[in-house]
C-alpha atoms as a PDB file:
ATOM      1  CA  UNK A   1      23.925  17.453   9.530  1.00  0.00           C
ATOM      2  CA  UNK A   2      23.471  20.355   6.931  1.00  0.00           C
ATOM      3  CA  UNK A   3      21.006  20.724   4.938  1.00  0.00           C
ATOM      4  CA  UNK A   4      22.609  19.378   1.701  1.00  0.00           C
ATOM      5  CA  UNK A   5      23.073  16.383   3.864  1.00  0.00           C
ATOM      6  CA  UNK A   6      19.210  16.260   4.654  1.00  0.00           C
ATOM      7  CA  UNK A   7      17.905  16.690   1.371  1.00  0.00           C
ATOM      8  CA  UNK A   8      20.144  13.857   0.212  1.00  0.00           C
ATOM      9  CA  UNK A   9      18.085  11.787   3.071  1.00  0.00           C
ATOM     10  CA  UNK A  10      14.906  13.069   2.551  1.00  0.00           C
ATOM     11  CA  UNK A  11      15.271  12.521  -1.349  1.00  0.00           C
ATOM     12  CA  UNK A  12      16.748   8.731  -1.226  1.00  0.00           C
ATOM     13  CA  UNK A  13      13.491   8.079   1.225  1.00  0.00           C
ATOM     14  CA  UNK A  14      11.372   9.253  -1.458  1.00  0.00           C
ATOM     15  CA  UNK A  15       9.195   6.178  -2.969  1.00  0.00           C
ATOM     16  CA  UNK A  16       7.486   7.996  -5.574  1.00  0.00           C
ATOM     17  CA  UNK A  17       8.628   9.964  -9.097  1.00  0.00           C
ATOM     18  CA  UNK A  18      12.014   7.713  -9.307  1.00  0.00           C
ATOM     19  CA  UNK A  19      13.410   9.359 -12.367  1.00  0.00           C
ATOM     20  CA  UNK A  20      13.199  12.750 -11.385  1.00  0.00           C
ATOM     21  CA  UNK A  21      14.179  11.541  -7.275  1.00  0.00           C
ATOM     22  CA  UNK A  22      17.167  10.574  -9.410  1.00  0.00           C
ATOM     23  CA  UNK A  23      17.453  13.788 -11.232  1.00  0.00           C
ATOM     24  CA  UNK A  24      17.785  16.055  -7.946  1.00  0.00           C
ATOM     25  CA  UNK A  25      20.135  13.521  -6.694  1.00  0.00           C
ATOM     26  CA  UNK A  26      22.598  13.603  -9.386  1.00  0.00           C
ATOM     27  CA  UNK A  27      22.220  17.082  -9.391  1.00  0.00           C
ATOM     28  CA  UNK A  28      22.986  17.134  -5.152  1.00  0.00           C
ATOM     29  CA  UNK A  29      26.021  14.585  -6.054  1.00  0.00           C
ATOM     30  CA  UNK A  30      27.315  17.387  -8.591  1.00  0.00           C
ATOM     31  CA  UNK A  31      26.736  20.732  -6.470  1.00  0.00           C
ATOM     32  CA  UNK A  32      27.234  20.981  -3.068  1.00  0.00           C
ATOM     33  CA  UNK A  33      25.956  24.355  -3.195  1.00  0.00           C
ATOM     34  CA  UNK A  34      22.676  22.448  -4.943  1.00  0.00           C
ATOM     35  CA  UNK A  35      20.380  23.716  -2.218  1.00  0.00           C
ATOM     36  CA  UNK A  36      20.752  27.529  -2.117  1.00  0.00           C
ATOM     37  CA  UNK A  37      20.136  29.911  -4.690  1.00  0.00           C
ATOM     38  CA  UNK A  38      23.161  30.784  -5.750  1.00  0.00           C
ATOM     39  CA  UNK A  39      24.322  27.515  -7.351  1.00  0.00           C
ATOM     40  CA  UNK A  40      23.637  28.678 -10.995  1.00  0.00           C
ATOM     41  CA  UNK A  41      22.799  24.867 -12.612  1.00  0.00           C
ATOM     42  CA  UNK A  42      19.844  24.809 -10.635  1.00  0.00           C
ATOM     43  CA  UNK A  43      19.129  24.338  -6.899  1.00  0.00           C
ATOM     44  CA  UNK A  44      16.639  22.837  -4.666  1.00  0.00           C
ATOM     45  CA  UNK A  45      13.698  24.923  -3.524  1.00  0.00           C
ATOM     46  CA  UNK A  46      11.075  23.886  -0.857  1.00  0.00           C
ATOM     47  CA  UNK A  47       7.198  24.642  -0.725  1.00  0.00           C
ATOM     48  CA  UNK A  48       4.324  23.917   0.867  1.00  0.00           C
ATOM     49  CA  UNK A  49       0.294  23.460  -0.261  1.00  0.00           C
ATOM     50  CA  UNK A  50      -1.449  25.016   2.650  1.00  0.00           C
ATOM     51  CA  UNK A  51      -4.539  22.758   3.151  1.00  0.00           C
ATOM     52  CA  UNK A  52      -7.845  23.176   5.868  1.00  0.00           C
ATOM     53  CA  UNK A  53      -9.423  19.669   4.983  1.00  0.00           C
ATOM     54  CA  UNK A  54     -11.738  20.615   7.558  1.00  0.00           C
ATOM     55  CA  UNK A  55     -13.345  22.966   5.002  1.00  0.00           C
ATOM     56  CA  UNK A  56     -11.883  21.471   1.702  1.00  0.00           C
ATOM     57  CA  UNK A  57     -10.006  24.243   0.616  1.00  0.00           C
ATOM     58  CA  UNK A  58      -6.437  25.232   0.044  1.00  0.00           C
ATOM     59  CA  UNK A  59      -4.551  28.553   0.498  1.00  0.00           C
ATOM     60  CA  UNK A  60      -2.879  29.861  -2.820  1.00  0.00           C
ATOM     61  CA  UNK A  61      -0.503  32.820  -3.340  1.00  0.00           C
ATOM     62  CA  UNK A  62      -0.821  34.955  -6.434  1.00  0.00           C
ATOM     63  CA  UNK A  63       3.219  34.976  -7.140  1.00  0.00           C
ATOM     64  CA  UNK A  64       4.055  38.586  -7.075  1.00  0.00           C
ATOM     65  CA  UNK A  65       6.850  38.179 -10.236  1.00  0.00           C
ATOM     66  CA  UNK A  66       4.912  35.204 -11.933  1.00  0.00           C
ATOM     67  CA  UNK A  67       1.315  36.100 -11.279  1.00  0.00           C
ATOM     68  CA  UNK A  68       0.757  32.866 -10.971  1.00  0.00           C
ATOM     69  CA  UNK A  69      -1.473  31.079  -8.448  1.00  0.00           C
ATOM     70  CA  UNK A  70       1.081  28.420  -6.551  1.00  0.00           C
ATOM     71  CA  UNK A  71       1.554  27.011  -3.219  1.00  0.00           C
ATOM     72  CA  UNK A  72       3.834  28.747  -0.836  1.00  0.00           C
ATOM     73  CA  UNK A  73       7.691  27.986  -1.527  1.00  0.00           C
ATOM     74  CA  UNK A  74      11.167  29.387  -1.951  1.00  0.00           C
ATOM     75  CA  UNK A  75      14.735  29.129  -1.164  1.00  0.00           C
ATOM     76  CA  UNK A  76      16.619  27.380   1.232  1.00  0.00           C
ATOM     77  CA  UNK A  77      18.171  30.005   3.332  1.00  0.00           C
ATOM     78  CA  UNK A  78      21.286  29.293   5.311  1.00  0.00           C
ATOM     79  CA  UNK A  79      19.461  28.946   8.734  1.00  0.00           C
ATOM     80  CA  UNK A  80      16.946  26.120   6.900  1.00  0.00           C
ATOM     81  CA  UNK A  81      18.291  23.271   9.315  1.00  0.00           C
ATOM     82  CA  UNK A  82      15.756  20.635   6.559  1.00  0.00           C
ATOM     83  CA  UNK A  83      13.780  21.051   3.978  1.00  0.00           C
ATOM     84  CA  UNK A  84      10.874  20.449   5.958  1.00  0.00           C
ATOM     85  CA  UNK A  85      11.873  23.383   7.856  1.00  0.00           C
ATOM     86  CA  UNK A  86      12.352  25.673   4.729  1.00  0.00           C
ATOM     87  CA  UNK A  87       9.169  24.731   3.722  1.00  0.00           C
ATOM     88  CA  UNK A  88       6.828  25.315   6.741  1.00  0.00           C
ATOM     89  CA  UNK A  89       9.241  28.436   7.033  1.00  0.00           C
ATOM     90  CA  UNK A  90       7.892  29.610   3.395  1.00  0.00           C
ATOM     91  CA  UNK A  91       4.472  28.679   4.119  1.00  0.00           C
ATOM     92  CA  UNK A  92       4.329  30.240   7.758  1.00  0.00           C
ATOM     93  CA  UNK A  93       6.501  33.467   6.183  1.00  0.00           C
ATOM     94  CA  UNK A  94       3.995  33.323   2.616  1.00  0.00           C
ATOM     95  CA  UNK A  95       0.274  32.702   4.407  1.00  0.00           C
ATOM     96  CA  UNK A  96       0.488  34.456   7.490  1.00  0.00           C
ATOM     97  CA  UNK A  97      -0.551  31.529   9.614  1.00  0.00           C
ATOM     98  CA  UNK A  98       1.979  31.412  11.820  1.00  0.00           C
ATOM     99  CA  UNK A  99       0.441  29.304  14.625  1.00  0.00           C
ATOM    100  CA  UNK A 100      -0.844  25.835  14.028  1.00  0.00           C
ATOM    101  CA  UNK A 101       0.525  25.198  11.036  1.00  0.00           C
ATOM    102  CA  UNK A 102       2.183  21.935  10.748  1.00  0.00           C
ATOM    103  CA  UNK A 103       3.765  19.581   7.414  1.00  0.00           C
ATOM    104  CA  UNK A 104       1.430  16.648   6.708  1.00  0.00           C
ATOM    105  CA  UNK A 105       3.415  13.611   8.128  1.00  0.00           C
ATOM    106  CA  UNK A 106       5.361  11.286   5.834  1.00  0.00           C
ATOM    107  CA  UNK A 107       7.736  13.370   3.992  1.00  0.00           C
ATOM    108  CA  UNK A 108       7.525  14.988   1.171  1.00  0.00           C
ATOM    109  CA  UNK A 109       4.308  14.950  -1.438  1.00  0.00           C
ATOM    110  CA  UNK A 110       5.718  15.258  -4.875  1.00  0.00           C
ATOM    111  CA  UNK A 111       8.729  16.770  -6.810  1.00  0.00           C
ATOM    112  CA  UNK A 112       8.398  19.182  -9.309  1.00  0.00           C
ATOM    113  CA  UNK A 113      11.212  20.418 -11.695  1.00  0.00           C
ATOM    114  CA  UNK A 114      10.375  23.640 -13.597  1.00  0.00           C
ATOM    115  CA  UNK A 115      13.136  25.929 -15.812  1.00  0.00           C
ATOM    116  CA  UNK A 116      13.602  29.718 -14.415  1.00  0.00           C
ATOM    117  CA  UNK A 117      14.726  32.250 -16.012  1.00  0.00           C
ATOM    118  CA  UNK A 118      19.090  33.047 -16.366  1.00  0.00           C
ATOM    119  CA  UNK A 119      21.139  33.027 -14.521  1.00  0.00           C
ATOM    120  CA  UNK A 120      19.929  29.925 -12.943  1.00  0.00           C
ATOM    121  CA  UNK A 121      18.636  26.988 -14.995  1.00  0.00           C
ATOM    122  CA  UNK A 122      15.738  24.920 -12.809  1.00  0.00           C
ATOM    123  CA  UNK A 123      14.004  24.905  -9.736  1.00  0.00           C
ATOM    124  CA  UNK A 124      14.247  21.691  -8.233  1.00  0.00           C
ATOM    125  CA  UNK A 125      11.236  21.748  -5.993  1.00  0.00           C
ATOM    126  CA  UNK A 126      10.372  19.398  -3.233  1.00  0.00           C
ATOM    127  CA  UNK A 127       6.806  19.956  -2.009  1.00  0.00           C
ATOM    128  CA  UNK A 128       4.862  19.397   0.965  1.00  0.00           C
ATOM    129  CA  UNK A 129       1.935  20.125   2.228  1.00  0.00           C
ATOM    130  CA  UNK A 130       1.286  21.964   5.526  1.00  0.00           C
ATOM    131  CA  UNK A 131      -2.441  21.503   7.558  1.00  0.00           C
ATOM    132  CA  UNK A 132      -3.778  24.211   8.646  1.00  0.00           C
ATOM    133  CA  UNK A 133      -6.294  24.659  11.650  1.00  0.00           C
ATOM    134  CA  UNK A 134     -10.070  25.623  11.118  1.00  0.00           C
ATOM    135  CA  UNK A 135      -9.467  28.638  12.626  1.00  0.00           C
ATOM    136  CA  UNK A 136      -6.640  30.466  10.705  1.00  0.00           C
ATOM    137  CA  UNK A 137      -6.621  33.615   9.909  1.00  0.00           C
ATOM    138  CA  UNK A 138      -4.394  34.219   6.355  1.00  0.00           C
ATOM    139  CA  UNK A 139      -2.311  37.215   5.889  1.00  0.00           C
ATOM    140  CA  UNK A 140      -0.823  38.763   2.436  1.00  0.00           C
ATOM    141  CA  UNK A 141       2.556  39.098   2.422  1.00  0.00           C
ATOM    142  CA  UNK A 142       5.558  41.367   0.767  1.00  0.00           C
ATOM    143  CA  UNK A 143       6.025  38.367  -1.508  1.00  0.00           C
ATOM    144  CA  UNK A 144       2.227  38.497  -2.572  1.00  0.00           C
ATOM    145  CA  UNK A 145      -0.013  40.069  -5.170  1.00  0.00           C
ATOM    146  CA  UNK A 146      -2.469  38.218  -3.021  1.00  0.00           C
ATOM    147  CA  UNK A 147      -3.516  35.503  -1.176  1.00  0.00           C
ATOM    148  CA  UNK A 148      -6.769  33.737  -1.403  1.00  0.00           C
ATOM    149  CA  UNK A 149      -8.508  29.766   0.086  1.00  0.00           C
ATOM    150  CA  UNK A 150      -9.206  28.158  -2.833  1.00  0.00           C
ATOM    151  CA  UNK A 151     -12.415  24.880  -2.632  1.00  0.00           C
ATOM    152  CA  UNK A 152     -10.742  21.928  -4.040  1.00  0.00           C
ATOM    153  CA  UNK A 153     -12.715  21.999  -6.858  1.00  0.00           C
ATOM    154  CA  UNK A 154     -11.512  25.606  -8.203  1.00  0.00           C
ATOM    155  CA  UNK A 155      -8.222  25.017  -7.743  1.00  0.00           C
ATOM    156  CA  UNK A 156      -7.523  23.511 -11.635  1.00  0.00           C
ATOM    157  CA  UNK A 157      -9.833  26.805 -13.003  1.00  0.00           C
ATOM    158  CA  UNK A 158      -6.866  29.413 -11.605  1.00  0.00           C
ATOM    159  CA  UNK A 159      -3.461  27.382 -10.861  1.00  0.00           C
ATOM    160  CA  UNK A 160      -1.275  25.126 -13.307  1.00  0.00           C
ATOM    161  CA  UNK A 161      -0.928  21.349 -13.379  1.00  0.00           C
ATOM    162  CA  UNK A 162       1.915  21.561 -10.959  1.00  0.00           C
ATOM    163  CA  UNK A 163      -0.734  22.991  -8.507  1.00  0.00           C
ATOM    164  CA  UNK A 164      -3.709  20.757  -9.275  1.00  0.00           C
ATOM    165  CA  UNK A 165      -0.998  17.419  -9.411  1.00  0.00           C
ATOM    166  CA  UNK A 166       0.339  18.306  -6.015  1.00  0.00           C
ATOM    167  CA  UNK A 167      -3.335  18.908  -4.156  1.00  0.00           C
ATOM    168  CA  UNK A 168      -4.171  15.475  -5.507  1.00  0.00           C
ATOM    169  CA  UNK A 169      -1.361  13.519  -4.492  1.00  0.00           C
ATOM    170  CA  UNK A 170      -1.981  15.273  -0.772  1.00  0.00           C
ATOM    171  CA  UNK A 171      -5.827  14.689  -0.924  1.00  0.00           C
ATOM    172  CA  UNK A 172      -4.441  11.003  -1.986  1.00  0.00           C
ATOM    173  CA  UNK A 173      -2.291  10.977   1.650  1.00  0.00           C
ATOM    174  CA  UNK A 174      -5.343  12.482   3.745  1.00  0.00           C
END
C-alpha cells in the first residue's frame, strides 16, 4: 500500500469534520502526488501534539520560520509507510523523545487546513497526538527556535486556535 493509498483509508475512517474529510479527499482524488511536498495545489502534512497527561502538560515547538508555538508536524517523506508513521516520525525527529513515544489510539484527532505561502497553496494537516512517558527528557531540534512543556491551561496564552482546538479534542479522547 503507499502512502497515498493510506491516507485515502485513514481519511474515509475519519468520523469527525466531514466537510473538510471531504476536502482532503477530493484533493487526494485530484493529485496523486497530494501527500508530498512537491504537489504545488496543496499536499497533506502530518503532526503530532506531544502530550504527558500524567503531568497535564503538552510539548510545543517554537516554529523556527513561523515563530509560532505548534505541535510537532511536517511532510510526508518518501519512506513515511502511513501517516501515522510520518507523524510520530515528526514528533520523535521535532521533541527529542525518541523512546516511549507512541500515537494515542484511534486514528487521527482533528484536521486542520491552513494556506502557506507560494508556491504551494495549503497544508492539509492531519493531526494526532502522541503520549509521552513521565519520564521524557525533550530535546531542541535543527527545526526549532525552541521547545518548551506547556500546562494545559497556558497553552491558549502562547499557541493559535489550531493548537488550543486540537489539545481539546485529545483531552476529549483521554
Amino acid at each position: 500500500m503507499t502512502l497515498h493509498e493510506d491516507a485515502v483509508l485513514v481519511l474515509k475512517a475519519y468520523e469527525d469534520q466531514p466537510e473538510l474529510r471531504d476536502v482532503y479527499l477530493e484533493h487526494l482524488a485530484a493529485h496523486p502526488d497530494g501527500v508530498y511536498k512537491a504537489c504545488s495545489a496543496g499536499h497533506v502534512t502530518a503532526s503530532a501534539l506531544v502530550i504527558d497527561p500524567s503531568r497535564g502538560r503538552v510539548l510545543l515547538t517554537l516554529h523556527k520560520k513561523l515563530g509560532m508555538w505548534l505541535q510537532m508536524g511536517g511532510h510526508c517523506e518518501p519512506g513515511d509507510a502511513t501517516l501515522a508513521e510520518a507523524a510520530l516520525r515528526e514528533a520523535r525527529e521535532e521533541s527529542g523523545i525518541v523512546s516511549g513515544l507512541a500515537l494515542l489510539p484511534g486514528g487521527p484527532v482533528r484536521l486542520d487546513r491552513h494556506p502557506i505561502p507560494s508556491p504551494c497553496n495549503w497544508h492539509l494537516d492531519v493531526q494526532y497526538a502522541a503520549l509521552a512517558p513521565a519520564e521524557a527528557v525533550a530535546a531542541i531540534s535543527d527545526e526549532s527556535l525552541d521547545l518548551r512543556w506547556f500546562g494545559y491551561e497556558e497553552v491558549a496564552g502562547v499557541a493559535d486556535e489550531s493548537v488550543v482546538r486540537l489539545l481539546e479534542a485529545t483531552r476529549a479522547r483521554l
